[in-house]
C-alpha atoms as a PDB file:
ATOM      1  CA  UNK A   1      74.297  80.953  69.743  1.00  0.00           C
ATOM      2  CA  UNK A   2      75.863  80.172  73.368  1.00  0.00           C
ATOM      3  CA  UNK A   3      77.244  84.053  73.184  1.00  0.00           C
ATOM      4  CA  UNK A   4      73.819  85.217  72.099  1.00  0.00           C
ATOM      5  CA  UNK A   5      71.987  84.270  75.106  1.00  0.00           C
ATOM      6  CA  UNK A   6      75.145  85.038  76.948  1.00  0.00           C
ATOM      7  CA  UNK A   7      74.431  89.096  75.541  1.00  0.00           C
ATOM      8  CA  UNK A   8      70.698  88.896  76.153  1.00  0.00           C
ATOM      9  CA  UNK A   9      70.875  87.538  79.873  1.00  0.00           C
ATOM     10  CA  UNK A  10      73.461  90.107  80.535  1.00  0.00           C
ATOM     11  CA  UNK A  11      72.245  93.260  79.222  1.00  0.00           C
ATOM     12  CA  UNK A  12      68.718  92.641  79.702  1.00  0.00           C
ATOM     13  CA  UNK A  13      67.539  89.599  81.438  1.00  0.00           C
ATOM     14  CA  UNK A  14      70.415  89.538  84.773  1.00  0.00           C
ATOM     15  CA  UNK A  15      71.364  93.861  84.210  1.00  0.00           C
ATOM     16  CA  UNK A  16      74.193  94.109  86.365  1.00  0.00           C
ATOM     17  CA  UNK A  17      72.136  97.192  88.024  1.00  0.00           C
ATOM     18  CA  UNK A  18      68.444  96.690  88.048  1.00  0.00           C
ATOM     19  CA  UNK A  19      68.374  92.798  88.806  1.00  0.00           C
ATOM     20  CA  UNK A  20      71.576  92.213  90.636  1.00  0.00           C
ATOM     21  CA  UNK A  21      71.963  95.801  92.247  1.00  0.00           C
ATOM     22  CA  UNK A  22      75.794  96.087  91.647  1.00  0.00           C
ATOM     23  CA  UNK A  23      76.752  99.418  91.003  1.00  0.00           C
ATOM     24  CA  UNK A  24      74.362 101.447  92.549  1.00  0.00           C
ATOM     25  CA  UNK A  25      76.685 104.414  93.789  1.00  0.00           C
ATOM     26  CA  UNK A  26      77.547 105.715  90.100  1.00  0.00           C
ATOM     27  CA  UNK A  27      73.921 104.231  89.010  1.00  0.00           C
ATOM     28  CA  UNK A  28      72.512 107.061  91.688  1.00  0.00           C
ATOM     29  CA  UNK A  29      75.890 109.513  91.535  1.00  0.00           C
ATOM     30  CA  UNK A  30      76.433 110.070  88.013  1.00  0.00           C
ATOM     31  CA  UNK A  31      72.949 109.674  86.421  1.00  0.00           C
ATOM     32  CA  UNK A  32      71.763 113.140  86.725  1.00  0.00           C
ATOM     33  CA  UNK A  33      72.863 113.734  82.992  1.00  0.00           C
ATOM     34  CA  UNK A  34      72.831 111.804  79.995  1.00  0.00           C
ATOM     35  CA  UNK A  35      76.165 112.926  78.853  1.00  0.00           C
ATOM     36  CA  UNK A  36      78.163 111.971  82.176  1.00  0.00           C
ATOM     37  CA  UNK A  37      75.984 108.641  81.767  1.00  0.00           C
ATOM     38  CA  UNK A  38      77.533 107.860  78.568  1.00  0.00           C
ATOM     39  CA  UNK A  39      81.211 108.981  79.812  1.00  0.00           C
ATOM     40  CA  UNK A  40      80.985 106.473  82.680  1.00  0.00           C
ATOM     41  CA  UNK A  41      79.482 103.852  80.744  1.00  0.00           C
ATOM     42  CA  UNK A  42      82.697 104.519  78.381  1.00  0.00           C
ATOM     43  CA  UNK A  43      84.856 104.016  81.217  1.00  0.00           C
ATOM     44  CA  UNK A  44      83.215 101.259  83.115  1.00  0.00           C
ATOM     45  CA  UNK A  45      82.780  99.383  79.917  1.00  0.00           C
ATOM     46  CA  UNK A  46      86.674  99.760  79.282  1.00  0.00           C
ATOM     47  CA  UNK A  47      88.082  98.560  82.641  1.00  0.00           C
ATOM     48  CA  UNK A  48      85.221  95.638  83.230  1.00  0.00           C
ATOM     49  CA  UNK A  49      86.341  93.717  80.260  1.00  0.00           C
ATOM     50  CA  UNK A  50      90.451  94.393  81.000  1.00  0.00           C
ATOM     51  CA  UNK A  51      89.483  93.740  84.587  1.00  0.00           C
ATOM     52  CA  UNK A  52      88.055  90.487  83.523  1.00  0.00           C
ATOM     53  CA  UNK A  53      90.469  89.491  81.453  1.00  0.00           C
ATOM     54  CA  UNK A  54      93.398  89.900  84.193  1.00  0.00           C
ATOM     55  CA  UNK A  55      91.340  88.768  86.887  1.00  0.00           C
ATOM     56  CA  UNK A  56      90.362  85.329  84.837  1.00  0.00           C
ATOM     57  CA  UNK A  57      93.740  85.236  83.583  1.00  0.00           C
ATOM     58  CA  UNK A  58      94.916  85.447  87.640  1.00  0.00           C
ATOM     59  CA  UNK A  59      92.449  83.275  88.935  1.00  0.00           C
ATOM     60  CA  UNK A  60      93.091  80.558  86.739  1.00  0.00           C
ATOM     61  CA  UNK A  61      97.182  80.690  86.048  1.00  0.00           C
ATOM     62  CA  UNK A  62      98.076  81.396  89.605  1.00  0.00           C
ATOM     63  CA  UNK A  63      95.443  81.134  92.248  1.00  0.00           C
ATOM     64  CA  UNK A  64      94.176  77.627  91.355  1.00  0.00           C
ATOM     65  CA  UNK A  65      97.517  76.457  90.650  1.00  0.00           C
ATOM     66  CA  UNK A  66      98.806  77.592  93.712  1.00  0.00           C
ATOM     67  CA  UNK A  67      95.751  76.466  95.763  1.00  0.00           C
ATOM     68  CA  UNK A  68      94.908  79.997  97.078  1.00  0.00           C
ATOM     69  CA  UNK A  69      91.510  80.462  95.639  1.00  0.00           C
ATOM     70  CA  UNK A  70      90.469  82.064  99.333  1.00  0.00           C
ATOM     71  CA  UNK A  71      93.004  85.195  98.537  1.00  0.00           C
ATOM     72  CA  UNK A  72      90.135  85.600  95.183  1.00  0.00           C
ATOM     73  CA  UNK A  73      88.493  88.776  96.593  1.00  0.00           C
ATOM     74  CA  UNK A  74      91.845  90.785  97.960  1.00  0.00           C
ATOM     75  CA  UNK A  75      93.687  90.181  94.537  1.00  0.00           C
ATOM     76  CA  UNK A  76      91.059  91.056  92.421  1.00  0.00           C
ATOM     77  CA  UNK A  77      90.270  94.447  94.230  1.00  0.00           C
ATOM     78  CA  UNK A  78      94.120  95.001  93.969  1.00  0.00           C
ATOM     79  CA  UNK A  79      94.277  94.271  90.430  1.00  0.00           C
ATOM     80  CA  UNK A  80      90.809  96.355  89.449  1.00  0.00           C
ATOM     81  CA  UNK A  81      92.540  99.270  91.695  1.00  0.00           C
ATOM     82  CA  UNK A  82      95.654  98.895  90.041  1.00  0.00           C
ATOM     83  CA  UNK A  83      94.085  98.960  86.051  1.00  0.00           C
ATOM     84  CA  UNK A  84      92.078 101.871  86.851  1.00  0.00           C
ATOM     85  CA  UNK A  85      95.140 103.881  88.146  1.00  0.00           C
ATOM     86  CA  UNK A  86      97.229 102.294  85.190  1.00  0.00           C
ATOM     87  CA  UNK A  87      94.764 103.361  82.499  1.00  0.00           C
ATOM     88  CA  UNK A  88      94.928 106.895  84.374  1.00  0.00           C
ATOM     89  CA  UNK A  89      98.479 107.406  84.155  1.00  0.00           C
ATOM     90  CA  UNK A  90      98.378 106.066  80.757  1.00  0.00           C
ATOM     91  CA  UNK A  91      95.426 108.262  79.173  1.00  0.00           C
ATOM     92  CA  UNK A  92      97.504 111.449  80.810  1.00  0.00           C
ATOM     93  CA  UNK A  93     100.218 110.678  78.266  1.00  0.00           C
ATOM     94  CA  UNK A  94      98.825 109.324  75.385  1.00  0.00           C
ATOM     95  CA  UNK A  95      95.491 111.080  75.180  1.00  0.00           C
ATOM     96  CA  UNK A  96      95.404 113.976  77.410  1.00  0.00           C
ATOM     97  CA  UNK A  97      91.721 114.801  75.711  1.00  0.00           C
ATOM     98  CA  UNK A  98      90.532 111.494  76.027  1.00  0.00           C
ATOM     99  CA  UNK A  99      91.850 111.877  79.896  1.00  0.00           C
ATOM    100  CA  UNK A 100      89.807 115.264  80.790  1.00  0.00           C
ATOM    101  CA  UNK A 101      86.621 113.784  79.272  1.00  0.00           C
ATOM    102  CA  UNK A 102      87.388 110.753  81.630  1.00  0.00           C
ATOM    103  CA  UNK A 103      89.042 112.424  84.202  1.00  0.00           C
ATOM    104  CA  UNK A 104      86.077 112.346  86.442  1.00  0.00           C
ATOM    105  CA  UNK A 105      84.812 108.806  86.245  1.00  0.00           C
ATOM    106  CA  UNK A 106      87.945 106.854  86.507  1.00  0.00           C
ATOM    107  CA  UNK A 107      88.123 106.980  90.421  1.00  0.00           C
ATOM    108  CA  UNK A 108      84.414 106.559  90.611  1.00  0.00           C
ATOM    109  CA  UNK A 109      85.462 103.143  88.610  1.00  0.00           C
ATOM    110  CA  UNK A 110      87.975 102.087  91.635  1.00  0.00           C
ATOM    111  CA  UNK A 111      85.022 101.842  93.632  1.00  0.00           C
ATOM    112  CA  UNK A 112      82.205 100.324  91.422  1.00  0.00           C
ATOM    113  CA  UNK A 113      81.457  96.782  93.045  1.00  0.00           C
ATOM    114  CA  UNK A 114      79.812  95.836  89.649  1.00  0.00           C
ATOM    115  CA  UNK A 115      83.436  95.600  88.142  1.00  0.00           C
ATOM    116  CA  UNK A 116      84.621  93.028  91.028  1.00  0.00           C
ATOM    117  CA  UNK A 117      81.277  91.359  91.031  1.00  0.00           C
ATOM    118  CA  UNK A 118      81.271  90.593  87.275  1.00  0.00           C
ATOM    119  CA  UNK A 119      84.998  89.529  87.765  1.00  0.00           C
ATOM    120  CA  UNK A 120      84.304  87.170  90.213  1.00  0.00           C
ATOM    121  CA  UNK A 121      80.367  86.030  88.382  1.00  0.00           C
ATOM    122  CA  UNK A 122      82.717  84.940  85.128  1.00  0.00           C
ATOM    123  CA  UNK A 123      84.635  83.211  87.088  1.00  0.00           C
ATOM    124  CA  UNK A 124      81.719  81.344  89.275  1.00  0.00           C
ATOM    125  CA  UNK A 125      80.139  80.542  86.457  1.00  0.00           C
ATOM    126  CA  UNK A 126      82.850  78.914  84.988  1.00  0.00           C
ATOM    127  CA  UNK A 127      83.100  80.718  81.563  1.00  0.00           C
ATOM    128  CA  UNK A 128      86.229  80.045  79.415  1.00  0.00           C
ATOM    129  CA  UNK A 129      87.814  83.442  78.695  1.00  0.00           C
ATOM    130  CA  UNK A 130      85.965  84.523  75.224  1.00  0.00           C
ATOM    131  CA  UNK A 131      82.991  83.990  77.146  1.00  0.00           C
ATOM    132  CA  UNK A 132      84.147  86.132  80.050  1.00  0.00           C
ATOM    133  CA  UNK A 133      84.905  89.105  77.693  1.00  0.00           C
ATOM    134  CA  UNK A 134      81.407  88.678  75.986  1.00  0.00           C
ATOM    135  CA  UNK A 135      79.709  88.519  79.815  1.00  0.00           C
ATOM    136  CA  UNK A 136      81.989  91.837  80.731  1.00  0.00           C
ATOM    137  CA  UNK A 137      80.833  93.329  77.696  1.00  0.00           C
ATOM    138  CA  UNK A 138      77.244  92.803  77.648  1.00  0.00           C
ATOM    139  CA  UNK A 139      77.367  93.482  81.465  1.00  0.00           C
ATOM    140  CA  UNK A 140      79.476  96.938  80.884  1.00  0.00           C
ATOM    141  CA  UNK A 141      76.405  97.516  77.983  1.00  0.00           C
ATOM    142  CA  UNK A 142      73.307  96.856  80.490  1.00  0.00           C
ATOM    143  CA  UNK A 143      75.181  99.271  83.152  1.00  0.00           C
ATOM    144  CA  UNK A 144      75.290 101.552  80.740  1.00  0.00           C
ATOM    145  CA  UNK A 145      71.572 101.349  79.149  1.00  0.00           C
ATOM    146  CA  UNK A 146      70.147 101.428  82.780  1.00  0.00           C
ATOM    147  CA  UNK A 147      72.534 104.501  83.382  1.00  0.00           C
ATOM    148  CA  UNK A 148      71.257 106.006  80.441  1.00  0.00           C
ATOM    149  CA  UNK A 149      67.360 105.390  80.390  1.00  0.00           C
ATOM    150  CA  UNK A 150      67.869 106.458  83.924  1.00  0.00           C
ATOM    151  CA  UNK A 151      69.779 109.765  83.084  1.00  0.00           C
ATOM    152  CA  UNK A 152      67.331 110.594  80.705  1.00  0.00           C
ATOM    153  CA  UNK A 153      64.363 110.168  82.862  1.00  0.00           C
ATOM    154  CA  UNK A 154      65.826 112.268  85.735  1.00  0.00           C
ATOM    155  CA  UNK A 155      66.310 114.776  83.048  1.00  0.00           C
ATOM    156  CA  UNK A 156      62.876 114.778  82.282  1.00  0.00           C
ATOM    157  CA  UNK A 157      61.976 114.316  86.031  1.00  0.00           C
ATOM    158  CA  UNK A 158      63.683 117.922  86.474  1.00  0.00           C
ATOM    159  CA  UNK A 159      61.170 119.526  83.829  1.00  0.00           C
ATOM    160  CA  UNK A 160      57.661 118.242  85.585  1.00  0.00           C
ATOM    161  CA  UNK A 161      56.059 120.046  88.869  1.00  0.00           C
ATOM    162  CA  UNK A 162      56.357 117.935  91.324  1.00  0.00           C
ATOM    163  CA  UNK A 163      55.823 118.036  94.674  1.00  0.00           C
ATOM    164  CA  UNK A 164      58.416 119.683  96.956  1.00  0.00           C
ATOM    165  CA  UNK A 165      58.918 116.286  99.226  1.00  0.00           C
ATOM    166  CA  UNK A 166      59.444 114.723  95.957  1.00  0.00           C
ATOM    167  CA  UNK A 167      61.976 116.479  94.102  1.00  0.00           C
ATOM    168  CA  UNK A 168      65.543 114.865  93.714  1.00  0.00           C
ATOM    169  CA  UNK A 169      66.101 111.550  95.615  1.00  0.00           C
ATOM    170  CA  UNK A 170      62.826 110.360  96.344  1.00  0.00           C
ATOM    171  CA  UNK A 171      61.586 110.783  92.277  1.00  0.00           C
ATOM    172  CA  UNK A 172      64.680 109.101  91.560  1.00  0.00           C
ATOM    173  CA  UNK A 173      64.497 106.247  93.287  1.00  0.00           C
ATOM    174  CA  UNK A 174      60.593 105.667  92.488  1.00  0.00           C
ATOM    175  CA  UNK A 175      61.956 105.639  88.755  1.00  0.00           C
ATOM    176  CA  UNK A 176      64.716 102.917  89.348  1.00  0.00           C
ATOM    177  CA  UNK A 177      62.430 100.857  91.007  1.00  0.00           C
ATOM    178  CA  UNK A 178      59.692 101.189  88.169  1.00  0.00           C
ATOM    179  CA  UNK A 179      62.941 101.001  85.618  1.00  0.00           C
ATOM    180  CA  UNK A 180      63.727  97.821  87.325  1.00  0.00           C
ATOM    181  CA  UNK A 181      59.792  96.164  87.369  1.00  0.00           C
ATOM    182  CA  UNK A 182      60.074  97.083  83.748  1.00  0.00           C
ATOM    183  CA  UNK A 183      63.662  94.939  83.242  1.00  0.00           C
ATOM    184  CA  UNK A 184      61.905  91.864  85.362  1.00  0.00           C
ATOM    185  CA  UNK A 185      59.676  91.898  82.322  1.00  0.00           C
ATOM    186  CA  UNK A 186      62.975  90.057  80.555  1.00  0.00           C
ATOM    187  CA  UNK A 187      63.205  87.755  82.816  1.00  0.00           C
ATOM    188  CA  UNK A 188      61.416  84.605  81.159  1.00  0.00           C
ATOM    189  CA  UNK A 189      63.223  85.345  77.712  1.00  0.00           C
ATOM    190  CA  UNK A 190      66.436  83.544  78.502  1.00  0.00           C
ATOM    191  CA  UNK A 191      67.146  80.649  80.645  1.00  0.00           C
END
């Protein structure tokens, strides 16, 4: 049940995007199609639950043993810089397919704060390390339905007349802010 809620609050009720405003760069940069939506949620969903998994696996094997919790932020932008060049050089080889579909996105991951701010929200919350890969998941899932529903209304944004001042940016971010009144509508279903 305790990974249940965990799902719900993250996707929905605390999205990653709409409530806590990580990520807004690729939530504003790549949303203009639904298709490069759903490649970066691919990718972002890939490296936020490795990321996590190092990162927890860092923070609790060496930092706290070692009493250098304050060096926290530094190695886990290291380590999230590090996968995402890793899983680069690794899709060239392996999948070179796999690595022109994500070609693009994977720098644009380097830079996503919502990566480093759901490593370091697992670990403030004190989750045990399932529990850390469920809240990456469902956190990589609720970037990636905001994305989406957001993709596909600047889609349809592009077939209406509107007016001239507000074409592009200022439609867009009218819609996030009504997408995110419309997520606050979660908030009383999970504690």
């Amino acid at each position: 049940m305790e990974y249940l809620l965990i799902l719900i609050s993250a996707i929905l009720v605390n999205n990653v995007v709409l409530m806590q405003f990580l990520g807004i760069c690729p939530f504003l940069g790549v949303s203009k199609k639904v298709s490069t939506a759903v490649g970066m949620t691919g990718a972002v969903t890939f490296v936020m639950v490795i990321a996590t998994i190092v990162t927890y696996l860092i923070q609790h094997y060496v930092l706290e043993v070692y009493n250098i919790g304050f060096m926290q932020t530094i190695t886990f932008i290291l380590v999230i810089a590090s996968l995402v060049q890793l899983v680069e050089i690794i899709l060239k080889k392996v999948s070179p397919a796999l690595y022109q579909a994500l070609g693009v996105f994977l720098p644009l991951i380097t830079t996503n704060c919502a990566i480093l701010g759901i490593a370091i929200l697992a670990i403030k919350k004190n989750y045990g390390l399932l529990e850390s890969v469920v809240y990456s998941s469902a956190s990589a899932l609720g970037f990636g339905l905001a994305l989406v529903l957001f993709a596909g209304l600047r889609e349809h944004l592009d077939l209406i007349n509107l007016p001239k001042g507000m074409k592009g940016t200022p439609a867009a971010l009218i819609v996030a802010g009504l997408l995110a009144m419309a997520f606050m509508g979660f908030s009383g279903l999970v504690k």
